[in-house]
C-alpha atoms as a PDB file:
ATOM      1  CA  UNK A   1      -3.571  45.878 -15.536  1.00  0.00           C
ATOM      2  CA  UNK A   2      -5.009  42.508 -17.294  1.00  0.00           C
ATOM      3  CA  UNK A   3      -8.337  42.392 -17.339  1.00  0.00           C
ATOM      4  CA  UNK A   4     -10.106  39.046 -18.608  1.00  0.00           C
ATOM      5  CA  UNK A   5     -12.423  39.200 -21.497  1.00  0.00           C
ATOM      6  CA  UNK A   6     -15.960  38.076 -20.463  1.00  0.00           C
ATOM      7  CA  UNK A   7     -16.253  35.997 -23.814  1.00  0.00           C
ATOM      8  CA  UNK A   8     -12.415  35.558 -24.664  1.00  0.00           C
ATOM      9  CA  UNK A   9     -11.891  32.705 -26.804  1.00  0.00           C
ATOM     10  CA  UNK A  10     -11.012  29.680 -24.836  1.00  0.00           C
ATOM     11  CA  UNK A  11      -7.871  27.325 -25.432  1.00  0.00           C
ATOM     12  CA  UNK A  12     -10.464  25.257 -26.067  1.00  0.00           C
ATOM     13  CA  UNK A  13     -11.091  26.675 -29.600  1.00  0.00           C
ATOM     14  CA  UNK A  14     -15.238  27.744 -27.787  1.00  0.00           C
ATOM     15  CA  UNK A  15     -16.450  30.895 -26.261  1.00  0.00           C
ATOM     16  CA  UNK A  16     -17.257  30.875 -23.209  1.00  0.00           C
ATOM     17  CA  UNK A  17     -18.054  32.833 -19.687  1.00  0.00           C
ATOM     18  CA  UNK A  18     -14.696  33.771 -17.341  1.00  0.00           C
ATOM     19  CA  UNK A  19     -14.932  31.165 -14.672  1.00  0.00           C
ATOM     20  CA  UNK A  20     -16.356  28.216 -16.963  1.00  0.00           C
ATOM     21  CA  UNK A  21     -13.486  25.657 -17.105  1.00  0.00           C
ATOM     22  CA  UNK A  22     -12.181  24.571 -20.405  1.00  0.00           C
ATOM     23  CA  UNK A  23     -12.080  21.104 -21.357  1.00  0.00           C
ATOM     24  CA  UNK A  24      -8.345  20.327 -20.284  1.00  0.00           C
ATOM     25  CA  UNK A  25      -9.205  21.915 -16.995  1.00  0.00           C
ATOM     26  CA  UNK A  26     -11.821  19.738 -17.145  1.00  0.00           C
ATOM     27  CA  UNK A  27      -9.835  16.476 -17.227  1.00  0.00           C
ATOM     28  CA  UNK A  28      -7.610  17.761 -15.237  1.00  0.00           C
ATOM     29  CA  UNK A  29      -9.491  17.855 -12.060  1.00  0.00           C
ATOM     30  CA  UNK A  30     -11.260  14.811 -13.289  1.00  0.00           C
ATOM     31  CA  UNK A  31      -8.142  12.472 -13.452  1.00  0.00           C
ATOM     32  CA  UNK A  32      -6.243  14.020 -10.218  1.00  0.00           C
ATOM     33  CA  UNK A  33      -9.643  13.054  -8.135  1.00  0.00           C
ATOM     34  CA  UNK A  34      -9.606   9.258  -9.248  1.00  0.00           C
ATOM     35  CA  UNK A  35      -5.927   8.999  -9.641  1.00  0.00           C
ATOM     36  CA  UNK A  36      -5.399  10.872  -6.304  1.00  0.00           C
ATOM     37  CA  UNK A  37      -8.086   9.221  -4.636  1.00  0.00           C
ATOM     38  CA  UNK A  38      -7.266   5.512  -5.529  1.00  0.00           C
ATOM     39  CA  UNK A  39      -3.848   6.701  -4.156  1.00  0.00           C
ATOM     40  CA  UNK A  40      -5.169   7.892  -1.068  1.00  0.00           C
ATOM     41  CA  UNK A  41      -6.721   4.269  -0.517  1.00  0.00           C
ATOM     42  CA  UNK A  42      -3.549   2.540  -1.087  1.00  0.00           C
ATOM     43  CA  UNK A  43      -1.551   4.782   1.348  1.00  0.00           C
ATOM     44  CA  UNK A  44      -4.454   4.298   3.696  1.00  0.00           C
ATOM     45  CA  UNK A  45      -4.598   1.160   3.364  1.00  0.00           C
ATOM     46  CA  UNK A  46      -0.189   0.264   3.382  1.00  0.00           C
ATOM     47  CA  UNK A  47      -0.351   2.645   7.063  1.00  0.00           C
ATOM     48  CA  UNK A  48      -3.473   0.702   8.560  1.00  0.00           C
ATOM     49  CA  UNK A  49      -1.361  -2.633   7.526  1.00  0.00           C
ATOM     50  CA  UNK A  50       2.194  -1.255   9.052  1.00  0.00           C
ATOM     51  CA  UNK A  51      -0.022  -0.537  12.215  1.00  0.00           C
ATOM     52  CA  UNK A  52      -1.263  -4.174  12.164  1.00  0.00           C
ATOM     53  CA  UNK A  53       2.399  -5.132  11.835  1.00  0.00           C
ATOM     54  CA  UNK A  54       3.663  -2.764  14.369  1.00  0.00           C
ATOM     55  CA  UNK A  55       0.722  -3.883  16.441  1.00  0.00           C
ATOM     56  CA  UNK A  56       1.377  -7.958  16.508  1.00  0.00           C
ATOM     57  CA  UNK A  57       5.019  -7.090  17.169  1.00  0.00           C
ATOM     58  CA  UNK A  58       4.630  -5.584  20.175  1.00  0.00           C
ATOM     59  CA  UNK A  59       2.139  -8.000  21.402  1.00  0.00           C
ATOM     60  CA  UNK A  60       4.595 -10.983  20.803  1.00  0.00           C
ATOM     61  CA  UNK A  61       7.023 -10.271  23.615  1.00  0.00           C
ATOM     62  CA  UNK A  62       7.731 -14.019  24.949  1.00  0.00           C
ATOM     63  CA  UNK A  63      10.377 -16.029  23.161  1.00  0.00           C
ATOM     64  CA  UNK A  64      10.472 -19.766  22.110  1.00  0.00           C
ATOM     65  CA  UNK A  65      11.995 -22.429  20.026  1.00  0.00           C
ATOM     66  CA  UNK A  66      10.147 -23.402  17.164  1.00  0.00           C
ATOM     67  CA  UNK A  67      11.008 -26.218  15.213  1.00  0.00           C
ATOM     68  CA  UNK A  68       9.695 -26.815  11.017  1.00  0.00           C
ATOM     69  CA  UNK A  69       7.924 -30.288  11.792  1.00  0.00           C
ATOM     70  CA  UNK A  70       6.597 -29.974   7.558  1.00  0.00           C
ATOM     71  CA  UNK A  71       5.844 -28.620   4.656  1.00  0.00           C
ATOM     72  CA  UNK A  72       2.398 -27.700   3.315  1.00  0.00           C
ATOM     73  CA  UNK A  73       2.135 -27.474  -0.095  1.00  0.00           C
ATOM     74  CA  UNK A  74      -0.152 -24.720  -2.118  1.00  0.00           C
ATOM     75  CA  UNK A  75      -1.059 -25.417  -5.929  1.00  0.00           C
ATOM     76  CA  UNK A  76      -1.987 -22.097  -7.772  1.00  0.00           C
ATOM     77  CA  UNK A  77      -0.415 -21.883 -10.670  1.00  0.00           C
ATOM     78  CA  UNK A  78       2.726 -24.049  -9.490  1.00  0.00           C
ATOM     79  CA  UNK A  79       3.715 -25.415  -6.335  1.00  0.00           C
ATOM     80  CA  UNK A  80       4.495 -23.348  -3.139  1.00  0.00           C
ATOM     81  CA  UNK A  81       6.345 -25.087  -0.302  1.00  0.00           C
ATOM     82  CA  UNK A  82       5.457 -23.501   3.119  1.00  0.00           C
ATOM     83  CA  UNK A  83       6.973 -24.598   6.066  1.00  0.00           C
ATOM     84  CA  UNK A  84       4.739 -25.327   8.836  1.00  0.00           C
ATOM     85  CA  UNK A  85       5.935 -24.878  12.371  1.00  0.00           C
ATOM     86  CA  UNK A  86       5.485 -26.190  15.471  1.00  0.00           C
ATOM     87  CA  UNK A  87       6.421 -24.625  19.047  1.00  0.00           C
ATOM     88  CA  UNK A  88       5.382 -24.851  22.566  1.00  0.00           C
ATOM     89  CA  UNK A  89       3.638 -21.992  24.506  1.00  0.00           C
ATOM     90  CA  UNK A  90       0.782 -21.388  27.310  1.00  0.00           C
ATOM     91  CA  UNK A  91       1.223 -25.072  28.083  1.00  0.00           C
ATOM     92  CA  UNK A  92       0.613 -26.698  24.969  1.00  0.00           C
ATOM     93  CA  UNK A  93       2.254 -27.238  21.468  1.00  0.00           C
ATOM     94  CA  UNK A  94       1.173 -25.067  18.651  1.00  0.00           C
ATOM     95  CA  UNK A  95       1.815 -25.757  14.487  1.00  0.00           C
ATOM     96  CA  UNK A  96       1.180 -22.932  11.898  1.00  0.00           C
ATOM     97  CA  UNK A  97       2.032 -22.751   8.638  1.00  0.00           C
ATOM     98  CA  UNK A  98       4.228 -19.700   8.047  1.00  0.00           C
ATOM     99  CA  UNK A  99       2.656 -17.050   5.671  1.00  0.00           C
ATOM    100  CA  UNK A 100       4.302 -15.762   2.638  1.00  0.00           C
ATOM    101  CA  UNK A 101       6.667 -18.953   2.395  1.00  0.00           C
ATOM    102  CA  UNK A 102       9.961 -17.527   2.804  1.00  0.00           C
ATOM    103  CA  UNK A 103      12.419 -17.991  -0.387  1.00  0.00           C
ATOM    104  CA  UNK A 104      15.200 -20.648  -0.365  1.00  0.00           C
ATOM    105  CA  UNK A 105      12.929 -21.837   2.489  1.00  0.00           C
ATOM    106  CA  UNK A 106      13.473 -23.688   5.967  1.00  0.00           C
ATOM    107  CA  UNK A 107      14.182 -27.484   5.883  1.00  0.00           C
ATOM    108  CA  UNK A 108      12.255 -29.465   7.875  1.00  0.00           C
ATOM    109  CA  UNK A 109      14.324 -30.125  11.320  1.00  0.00           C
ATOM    110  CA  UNK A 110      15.619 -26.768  11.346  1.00  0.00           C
ATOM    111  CA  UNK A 111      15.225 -24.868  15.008  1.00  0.00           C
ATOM    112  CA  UNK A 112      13.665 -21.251  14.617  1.00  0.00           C
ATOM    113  CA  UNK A 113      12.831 -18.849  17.004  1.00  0.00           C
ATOM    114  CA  UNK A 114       9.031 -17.708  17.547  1.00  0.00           C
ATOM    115  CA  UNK A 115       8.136 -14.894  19.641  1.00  0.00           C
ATOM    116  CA  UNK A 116       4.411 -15.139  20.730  1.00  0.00           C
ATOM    117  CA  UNK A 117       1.910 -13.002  22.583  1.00  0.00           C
ATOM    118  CA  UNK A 118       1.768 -14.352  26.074  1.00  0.00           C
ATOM    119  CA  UNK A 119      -2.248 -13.533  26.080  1.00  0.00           C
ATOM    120  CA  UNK A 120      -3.052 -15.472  23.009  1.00  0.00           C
ATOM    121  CA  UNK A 121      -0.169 -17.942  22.342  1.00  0.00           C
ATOM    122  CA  UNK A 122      -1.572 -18.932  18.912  1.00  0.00           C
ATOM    123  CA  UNK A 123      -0.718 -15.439  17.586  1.00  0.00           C
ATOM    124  CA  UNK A 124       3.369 -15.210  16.716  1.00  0.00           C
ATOM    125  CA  UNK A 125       6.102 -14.015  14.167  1.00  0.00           C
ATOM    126  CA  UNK A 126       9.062 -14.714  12.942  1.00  0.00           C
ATOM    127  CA  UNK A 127      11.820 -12.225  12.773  1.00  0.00           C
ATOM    128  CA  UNK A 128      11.965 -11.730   8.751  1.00  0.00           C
ATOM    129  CA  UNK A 129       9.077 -13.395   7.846  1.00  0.00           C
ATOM    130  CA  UNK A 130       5.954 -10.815   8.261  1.00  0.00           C
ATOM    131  CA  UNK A 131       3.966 -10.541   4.808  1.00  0.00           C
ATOM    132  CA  UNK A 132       2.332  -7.621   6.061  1.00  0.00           C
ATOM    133  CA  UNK A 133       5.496  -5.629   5.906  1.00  0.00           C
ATOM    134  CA  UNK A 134       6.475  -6.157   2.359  1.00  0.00           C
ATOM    135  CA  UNK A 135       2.790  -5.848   1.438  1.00  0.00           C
ATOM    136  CA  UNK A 136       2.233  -2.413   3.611  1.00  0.00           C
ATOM    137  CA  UNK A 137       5.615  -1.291   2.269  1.00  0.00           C
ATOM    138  CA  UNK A 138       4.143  -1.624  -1.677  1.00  0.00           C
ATOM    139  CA  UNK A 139       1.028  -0.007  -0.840  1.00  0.00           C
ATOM    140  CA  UNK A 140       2.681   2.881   0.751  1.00  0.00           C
ATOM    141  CA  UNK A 141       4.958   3.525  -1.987  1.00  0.00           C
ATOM    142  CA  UNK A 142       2.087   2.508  -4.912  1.00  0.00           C
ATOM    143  CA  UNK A 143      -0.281   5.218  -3.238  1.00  0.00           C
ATOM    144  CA  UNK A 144       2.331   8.268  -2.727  1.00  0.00           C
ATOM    145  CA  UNK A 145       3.404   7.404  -6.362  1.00  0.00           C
ATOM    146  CA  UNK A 146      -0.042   8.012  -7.458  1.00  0.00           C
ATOM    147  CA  UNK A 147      -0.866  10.925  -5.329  1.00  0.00           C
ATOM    148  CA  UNK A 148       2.398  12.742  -6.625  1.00  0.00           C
ATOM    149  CA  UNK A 149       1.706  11.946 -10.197  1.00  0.00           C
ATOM    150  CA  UNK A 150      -1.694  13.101 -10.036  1.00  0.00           C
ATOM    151  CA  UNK A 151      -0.743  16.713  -7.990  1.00  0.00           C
ATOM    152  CA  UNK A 152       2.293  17.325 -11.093  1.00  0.00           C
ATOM    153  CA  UNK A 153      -0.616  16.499 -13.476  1.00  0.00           C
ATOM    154  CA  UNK A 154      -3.059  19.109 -11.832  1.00  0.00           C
ATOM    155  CA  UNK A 155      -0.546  21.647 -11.010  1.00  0.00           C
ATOM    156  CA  UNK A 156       0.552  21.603 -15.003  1.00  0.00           C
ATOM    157  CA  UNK A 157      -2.660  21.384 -16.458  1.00  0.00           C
ATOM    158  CA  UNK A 158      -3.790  24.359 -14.196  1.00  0.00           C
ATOM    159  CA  UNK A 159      -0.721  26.263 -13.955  1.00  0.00           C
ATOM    160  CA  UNK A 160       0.065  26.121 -17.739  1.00  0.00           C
ATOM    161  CA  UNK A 161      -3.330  26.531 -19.140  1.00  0.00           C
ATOM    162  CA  UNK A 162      -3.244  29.329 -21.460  1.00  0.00           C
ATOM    163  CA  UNK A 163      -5.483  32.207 -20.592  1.00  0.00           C
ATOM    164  CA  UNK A 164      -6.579  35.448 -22.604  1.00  0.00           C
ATOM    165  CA  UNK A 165      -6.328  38.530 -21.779  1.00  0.00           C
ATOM    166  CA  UNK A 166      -7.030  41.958 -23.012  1.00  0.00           C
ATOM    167  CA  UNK A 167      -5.128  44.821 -21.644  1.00  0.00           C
ATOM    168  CA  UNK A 168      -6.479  48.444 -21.422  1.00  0.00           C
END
């Protein structure tokens, strides 16, 4: 039966007490906590953004023509075109400029369809169009990425981290 040593030398090259974790231990715990806890954040964050998504979509029940009346123009670094569009619902006409300013764009004339919650006609999406779901998709992926790296990286460190010990 192995017993452990109570002052075995260490991979570490020190001497030390059995439970006392050696510097690569060490790290290792200390880089899967950040790396697994900034991933943690990002997954958190990518689900609570898919439920905002999931959330507007089923608000937005009531159909309507929409119609790309301009464009708006953003300067940061070079020019973004984003069409703005304008639709009628709850008695009154409604423009917006359509987030995330779809590539290969919309021309301005061009009929689309808007669906819009019936409680609070300002609030709408466009089939196709919805930042949030590209941007909830990345943070999902980005944060299981990191959480996965950072569980291999524990689960080598700790399960190949060479241990002495004396047999009687």
């Amino acid at each position: 039966v192995p017993l452990r040593q109570k002052n075995a030398l260490r991979p570490s090259g020190g001497r030390g007490k059995v439970g006392k974790m050696t510097d690569q231990e060490f790290f290792a715990a200390l880089f899967g906590s950040i790396m697994g806890g900034v991933g943690l954040l990002f997954l958190l964050l990518g689900l609570v953004l898919a439920a905002a998504r999931r959330r507007k979509k089923k608000r937005c029940v009531r159909e309507t023509a929409g119609t790309v009346v301009d464009m708006h123009e953003y300067h940061d670094g070079g020019v973004r075109r984003c069409p703005v569009v304008q639709y009628y619902a709850g008695g009154t006409y409604h423009k917006a400029v359509l987030q995330g300013c779809p590539p290969g764009g919309l021309e301005i004339g061009q009929q689309i369809t808007v669906f819009y919650d019936p409680e609070k006609p300002y609030s709408f999406y466009i089939t196709g169009m919805h930042p949030l779901q590209l941007i909830s998709t990345i943070f999902i992926l980005v944060g299981a990425l990191l959480m996965a790296v950072a569980a291999i990286v524990v689960w080598y460190v700790l399960t190949y981290s060479v241990t002495v010990h004396v047999y009687r």
